[in-house]
Protein backbone atom coordinates (compact mmCIF):
# COMPACT_ATOMS: atom_id res chain seq x y z
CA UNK A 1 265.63 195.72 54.92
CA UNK A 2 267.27 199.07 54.82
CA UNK A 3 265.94 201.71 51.76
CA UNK A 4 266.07 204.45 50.59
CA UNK A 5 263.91 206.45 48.02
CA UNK A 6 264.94 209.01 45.92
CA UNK A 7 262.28 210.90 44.68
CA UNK A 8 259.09 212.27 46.40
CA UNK A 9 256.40 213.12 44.03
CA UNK A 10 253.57 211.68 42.93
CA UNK A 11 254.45 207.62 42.68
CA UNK A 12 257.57 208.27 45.19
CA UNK A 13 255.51 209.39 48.17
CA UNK A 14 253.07 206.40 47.77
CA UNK A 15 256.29 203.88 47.27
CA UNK A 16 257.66 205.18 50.42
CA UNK A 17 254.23 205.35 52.34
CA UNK A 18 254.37 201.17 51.41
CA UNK A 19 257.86 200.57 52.10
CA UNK A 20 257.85 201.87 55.54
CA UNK A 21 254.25 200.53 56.37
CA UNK A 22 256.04 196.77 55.39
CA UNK A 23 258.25 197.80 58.22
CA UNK A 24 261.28 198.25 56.69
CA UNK A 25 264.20 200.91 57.57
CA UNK A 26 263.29 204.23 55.52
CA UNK A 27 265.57 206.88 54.52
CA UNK A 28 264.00 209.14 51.59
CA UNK A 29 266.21 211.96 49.59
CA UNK A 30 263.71 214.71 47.55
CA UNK A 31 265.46 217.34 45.35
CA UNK A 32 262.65 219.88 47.22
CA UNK A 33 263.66 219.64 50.60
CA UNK A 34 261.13 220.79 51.64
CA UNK A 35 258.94 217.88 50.08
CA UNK A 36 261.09 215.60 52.32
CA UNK A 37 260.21 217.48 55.82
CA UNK A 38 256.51 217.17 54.65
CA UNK A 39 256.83 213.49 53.95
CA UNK A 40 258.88 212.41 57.07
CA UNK A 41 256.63 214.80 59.28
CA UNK A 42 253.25 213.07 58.35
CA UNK A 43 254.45 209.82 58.62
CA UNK A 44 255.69 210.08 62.35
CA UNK A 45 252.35 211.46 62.91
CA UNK A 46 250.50 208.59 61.49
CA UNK A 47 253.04 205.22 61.95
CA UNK A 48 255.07 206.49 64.63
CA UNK A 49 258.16 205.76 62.79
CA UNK A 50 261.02 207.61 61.98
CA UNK A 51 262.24 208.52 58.71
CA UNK A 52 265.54 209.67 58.03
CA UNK A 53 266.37 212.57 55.46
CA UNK A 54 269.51 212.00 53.06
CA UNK A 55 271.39 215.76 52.68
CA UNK A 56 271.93 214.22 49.10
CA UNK A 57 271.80 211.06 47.32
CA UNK A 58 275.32 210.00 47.58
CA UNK A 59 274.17 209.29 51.50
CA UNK A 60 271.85 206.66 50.09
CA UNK A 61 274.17 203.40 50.53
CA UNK A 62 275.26 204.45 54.07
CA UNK A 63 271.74 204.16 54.82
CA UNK A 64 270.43 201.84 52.92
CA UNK A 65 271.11 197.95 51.11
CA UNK A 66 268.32 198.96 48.65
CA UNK A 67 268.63 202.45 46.75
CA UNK A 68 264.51 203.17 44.99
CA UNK A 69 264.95 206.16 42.11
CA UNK A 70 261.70 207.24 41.10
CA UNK A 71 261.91 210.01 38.69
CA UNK A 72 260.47 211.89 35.99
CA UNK A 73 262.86 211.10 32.91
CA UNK A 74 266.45 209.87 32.12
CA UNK A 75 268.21 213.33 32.55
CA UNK A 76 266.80 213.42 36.22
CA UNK A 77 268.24 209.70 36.97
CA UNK A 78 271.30 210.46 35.52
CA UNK A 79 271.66 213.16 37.58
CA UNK A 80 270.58 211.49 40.60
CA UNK A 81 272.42 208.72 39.78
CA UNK A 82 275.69 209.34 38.35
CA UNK A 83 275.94 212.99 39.46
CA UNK A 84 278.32 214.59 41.74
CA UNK A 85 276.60 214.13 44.64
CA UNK A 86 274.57 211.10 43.27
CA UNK A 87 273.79 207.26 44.61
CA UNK A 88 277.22 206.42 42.44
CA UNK A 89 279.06 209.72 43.12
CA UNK A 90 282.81 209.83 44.23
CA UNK A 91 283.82 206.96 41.50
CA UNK A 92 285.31 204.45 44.58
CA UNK A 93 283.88 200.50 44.69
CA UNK A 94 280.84 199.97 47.18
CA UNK A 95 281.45 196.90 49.70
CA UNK A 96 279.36 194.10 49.51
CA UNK A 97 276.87 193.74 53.20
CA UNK A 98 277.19 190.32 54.38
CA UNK A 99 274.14 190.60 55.57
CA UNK A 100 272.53 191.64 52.83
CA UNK A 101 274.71 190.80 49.63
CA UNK A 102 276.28 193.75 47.11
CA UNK A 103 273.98 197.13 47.36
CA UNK A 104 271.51 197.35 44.95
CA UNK A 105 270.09 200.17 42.75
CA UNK A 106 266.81 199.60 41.39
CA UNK A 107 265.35 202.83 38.93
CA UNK A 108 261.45 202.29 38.78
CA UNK A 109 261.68 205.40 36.14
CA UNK A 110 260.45 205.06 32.79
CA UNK A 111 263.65 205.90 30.76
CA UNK A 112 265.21 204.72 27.63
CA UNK A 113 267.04 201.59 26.94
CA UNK A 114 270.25 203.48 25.98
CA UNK A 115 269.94 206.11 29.59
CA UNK A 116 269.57 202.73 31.48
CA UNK A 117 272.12 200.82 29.80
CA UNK A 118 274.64 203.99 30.79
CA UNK A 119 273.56 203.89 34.33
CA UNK A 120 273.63 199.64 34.23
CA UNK A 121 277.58 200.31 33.32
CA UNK A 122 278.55 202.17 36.43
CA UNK A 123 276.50 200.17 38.52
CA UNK A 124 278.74 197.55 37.56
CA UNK A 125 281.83 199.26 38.04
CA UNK A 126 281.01 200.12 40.95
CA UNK A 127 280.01 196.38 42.64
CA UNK A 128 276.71 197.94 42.72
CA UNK A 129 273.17 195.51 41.18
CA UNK A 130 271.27 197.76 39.10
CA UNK A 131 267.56 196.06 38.29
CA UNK A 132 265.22 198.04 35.93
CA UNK A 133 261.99 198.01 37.49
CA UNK A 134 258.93 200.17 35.25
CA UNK A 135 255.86 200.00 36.93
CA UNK A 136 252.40 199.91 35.75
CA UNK A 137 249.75 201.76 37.99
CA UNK A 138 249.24 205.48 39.20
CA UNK A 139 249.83 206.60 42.63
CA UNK A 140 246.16 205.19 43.93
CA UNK A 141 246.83 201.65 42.76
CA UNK A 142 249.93 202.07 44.52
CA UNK A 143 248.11 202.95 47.81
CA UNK A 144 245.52 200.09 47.19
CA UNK A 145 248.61 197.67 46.73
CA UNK A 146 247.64 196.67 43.26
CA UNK A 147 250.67 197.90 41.24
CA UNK A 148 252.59 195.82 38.58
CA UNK A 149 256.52 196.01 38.54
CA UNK A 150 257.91 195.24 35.58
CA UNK A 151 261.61 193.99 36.49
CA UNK A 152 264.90 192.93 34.48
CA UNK A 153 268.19 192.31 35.55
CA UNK A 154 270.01 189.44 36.96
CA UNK A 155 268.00 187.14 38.46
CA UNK A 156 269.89 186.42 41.53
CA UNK A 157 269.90 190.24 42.45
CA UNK A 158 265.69 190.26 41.44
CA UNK A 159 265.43 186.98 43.83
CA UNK A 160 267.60 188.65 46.87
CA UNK A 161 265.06 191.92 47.06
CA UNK A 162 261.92 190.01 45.51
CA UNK A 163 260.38 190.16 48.67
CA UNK A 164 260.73 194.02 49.19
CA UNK A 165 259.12 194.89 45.66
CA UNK A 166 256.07 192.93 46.17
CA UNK A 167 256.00 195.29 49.80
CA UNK A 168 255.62 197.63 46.79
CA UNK A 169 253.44 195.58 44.21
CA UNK A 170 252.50 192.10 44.37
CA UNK A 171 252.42 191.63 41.03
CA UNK A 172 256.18 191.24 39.96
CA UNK A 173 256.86 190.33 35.75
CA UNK A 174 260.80 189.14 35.02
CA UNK A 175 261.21 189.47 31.62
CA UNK A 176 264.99 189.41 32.01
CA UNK A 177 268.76 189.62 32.34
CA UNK A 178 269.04 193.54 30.43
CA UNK A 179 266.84 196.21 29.72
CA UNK A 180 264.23 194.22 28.74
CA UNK A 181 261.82 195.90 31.64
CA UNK A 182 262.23 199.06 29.59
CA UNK A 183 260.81 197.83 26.26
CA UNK A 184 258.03 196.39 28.17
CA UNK A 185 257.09 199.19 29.48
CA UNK A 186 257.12 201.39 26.43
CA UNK A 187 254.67 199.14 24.82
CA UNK A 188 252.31 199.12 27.60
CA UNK A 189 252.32 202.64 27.46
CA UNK A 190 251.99 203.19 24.08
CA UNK A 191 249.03 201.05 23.78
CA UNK A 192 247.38 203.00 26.68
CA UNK A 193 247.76 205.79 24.94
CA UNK A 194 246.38 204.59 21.56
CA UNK A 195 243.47 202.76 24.20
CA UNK A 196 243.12 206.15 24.46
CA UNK A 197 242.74 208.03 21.57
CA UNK A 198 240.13 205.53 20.24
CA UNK A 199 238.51 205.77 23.19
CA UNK A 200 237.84 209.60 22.51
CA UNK A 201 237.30 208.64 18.62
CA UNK A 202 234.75 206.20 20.10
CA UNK A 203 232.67 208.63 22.53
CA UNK A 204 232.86 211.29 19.81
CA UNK A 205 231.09 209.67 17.21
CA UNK A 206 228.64 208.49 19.81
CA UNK A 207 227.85 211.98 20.74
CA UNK A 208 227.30 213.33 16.96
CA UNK A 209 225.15 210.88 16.45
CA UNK A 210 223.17 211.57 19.86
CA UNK A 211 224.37 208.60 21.84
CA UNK A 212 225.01 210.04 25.69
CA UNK A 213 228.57 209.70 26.47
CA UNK A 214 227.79 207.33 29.54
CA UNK A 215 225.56 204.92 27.75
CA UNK A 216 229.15 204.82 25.36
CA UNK A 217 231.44 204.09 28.04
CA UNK A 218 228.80 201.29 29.71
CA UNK A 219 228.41 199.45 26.43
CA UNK A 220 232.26 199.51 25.48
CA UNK A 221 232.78 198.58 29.14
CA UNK A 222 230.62 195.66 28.92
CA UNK A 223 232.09 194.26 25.35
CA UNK A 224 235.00 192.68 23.80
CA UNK A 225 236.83 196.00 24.06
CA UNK A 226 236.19 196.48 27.26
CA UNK A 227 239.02 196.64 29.77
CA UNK A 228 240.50 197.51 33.15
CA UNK A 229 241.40 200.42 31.50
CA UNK A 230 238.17 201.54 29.84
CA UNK A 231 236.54 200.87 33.28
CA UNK A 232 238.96 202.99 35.29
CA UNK A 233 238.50 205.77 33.15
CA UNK A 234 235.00 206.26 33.31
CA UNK A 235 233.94 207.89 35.96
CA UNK A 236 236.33 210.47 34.99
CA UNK A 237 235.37 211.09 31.40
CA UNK A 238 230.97 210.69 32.16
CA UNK A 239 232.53 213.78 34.51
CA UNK A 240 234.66 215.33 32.50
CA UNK A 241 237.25 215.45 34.92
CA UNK A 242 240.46 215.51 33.75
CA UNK A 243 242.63 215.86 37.02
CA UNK A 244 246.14 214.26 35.82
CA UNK A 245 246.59 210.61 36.65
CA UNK A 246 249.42 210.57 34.09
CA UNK A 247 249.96 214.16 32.23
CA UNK A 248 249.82 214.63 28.39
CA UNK A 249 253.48 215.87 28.79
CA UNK A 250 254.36 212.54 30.30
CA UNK A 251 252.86 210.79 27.20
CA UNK A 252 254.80 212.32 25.29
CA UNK A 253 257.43 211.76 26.72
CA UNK A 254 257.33 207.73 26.75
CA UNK A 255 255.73 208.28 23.37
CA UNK A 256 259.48 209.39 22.03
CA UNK A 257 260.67 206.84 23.86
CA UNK A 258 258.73 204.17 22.16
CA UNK A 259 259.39 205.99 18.54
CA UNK A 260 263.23 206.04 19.55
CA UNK A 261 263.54 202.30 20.81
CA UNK A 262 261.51 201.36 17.87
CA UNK A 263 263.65 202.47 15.18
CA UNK A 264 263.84 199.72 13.40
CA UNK A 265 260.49 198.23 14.28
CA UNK A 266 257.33 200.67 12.26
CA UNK A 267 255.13 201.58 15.03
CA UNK A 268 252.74 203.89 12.65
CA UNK A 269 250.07 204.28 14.99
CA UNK A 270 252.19 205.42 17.70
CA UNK A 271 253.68 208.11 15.71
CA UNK A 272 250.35 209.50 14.99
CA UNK A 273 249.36 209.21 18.58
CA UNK A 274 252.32 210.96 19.25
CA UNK A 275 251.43 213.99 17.43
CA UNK A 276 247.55 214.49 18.43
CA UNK A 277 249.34 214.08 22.51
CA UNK A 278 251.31 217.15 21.36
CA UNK A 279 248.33 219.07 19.83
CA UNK A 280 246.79 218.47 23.25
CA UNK A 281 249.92 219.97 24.87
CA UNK A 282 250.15 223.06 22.25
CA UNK A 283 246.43 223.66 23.10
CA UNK A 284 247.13 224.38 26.72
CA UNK A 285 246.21 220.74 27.73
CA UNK A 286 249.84 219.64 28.86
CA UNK A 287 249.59 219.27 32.26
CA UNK A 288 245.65 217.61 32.19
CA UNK A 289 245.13 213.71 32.61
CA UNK A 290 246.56 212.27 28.98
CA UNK A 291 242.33 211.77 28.17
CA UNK A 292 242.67 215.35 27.19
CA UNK A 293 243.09 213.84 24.17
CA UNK A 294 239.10 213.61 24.07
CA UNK A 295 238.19 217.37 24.83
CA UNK A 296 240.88 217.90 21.99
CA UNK A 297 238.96 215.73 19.45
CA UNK A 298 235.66 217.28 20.68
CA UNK A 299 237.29 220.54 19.47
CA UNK A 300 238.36 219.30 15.85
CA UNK A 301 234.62 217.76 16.07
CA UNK A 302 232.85 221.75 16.69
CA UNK A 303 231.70 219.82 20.03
């Protein structure tokens, strides 16, 4: 199949790396240019295939049957998207492939409901399929072809690229016809990040009371708590690394996205998650690995 991926950092480069190692047709768009020449250069070096560079993202569909946006938050796909120059730029109806059926859009941001919904609207104006597609997984899980995709849509235009996600991700959930992919996702999130917070509350009061922090993390890995999470994490906290997988910034972010799409739904213990993410980013902890939320407790704790 022919794709295109907008958006080279940290999960686009490894979505790309998979897409054209499946040995599909690759054309990749980066607002850095210069992130683009890097990408395109080390792959000829190490698959010996060409990569073509879109100028800007409006080029994507005369590339491409299969537009990837992989951004950092709704502003950025909206401008990618429904921008001047973006994949849906210039306002005129896209012709369906017979090869390949109507082009398709498919945002593997994490964005609201309501941003996606906007976007969903003009991809339908346009004769364009627009599938919501969240992912679960950092940009190693990508590379070890372990990540989850969390799709919704219609599931005609889901079946028709199927086969080109799970180049991605094996591990495809449809959960449905709408934006249901983005609710999904929010909760996974937020409970990742409460995961987290306890985890830290955990450790902490193991470490007052003289308990070695990776004793902690071996017991809790071993129990009813324990996780794929809790296991992944630590190496990293016994270390006390806390190199960004997912920033503190970024939890925030998804955090107010949870809080917003849950309006009517109490999510208490989100909202106070919410806040001690944002201590961590008024600290100077912004831009560590979201488990800077157990150095900040370790603080509050005269650790």
């Amino acid at each position: 199949m022919r794709v295109a991926v907008l958006g080279l950092g940290r999960m686009g480069r490894p979505i790309a790396d998979r897409i054209l190692a499946a040995g599909h047709d690759l054309s990749v768009w980066n607002r850095t240019e210069a992130s683009s020449d890097a990408f395109v250069e080390r792959e000829a070096r190490s698959l010996e295939r060409k990569v073509r560079v879109l100028e800007r993202p409006a080029d994507a569909f005369a590339h491409a049957d299969l537009a990837i946006t992989m951004l950092a938050d709704g502003t950025a796909v909206e401008a990618v998207t429904l921008g001047d120059n973006g994949v849906l730029g210039g306002g005129e109806q896209l012709p369906a492939r017979e090869s390949s059926g109507r082009p398709t859009l498919v945002d593997m941001s994490t964005i609201s409901a309501t941003t996606s919904a906007h976007v969903a609207a003009e991809c339908d104006r346009r004769g364009v399929a627009f599938l919501r597609a969240p992912v679960t997984g950092n940009p190693s899980v990508v590379a070890a072809g372990n990540l989850g995709i969390i799709v919704s849509g219609p599931r005609a235009d889901v079946e028709r690229v199927a086969g080109t996600l799970r180049d991605i991700g094996p591990n495809l959930f449809y959960v449905g016809e709408s934006e249901e992919a983005r609710i999904v996702k929010l909760a996974i999130n937020l409970m990742i990040a409460g995961t987290a917070q306890l985890i830290a509350e955990a450790l902490v009061l193991g470490e007052v009371n003289g308990i070695e922090r990776g004793r902690m993390l071996e017991v809790m890995g071993a129990s009813a708590i324990g996780s794929p999470f809790v296991k992944y994490k630590t190496d990293a906290l016994i270390a006390d690394d806390y190199e960004s997988t997912f920033t503190a910034r970024l939890a925030d972010k998804d955090l107010a996205l949870a809080l917003e799409a849950g309006r009517q739904a109490p999510l208490p213990v989100t909202a106070l998650t919410r806040e001690l993410v944002e201590d961590c980013i008024e600290r100077g902890m912004g831009d560590l690995d979201f488990m800077a939320l157990l150095p900040r407790l370790r603080l509050e704790a005269d650790l």
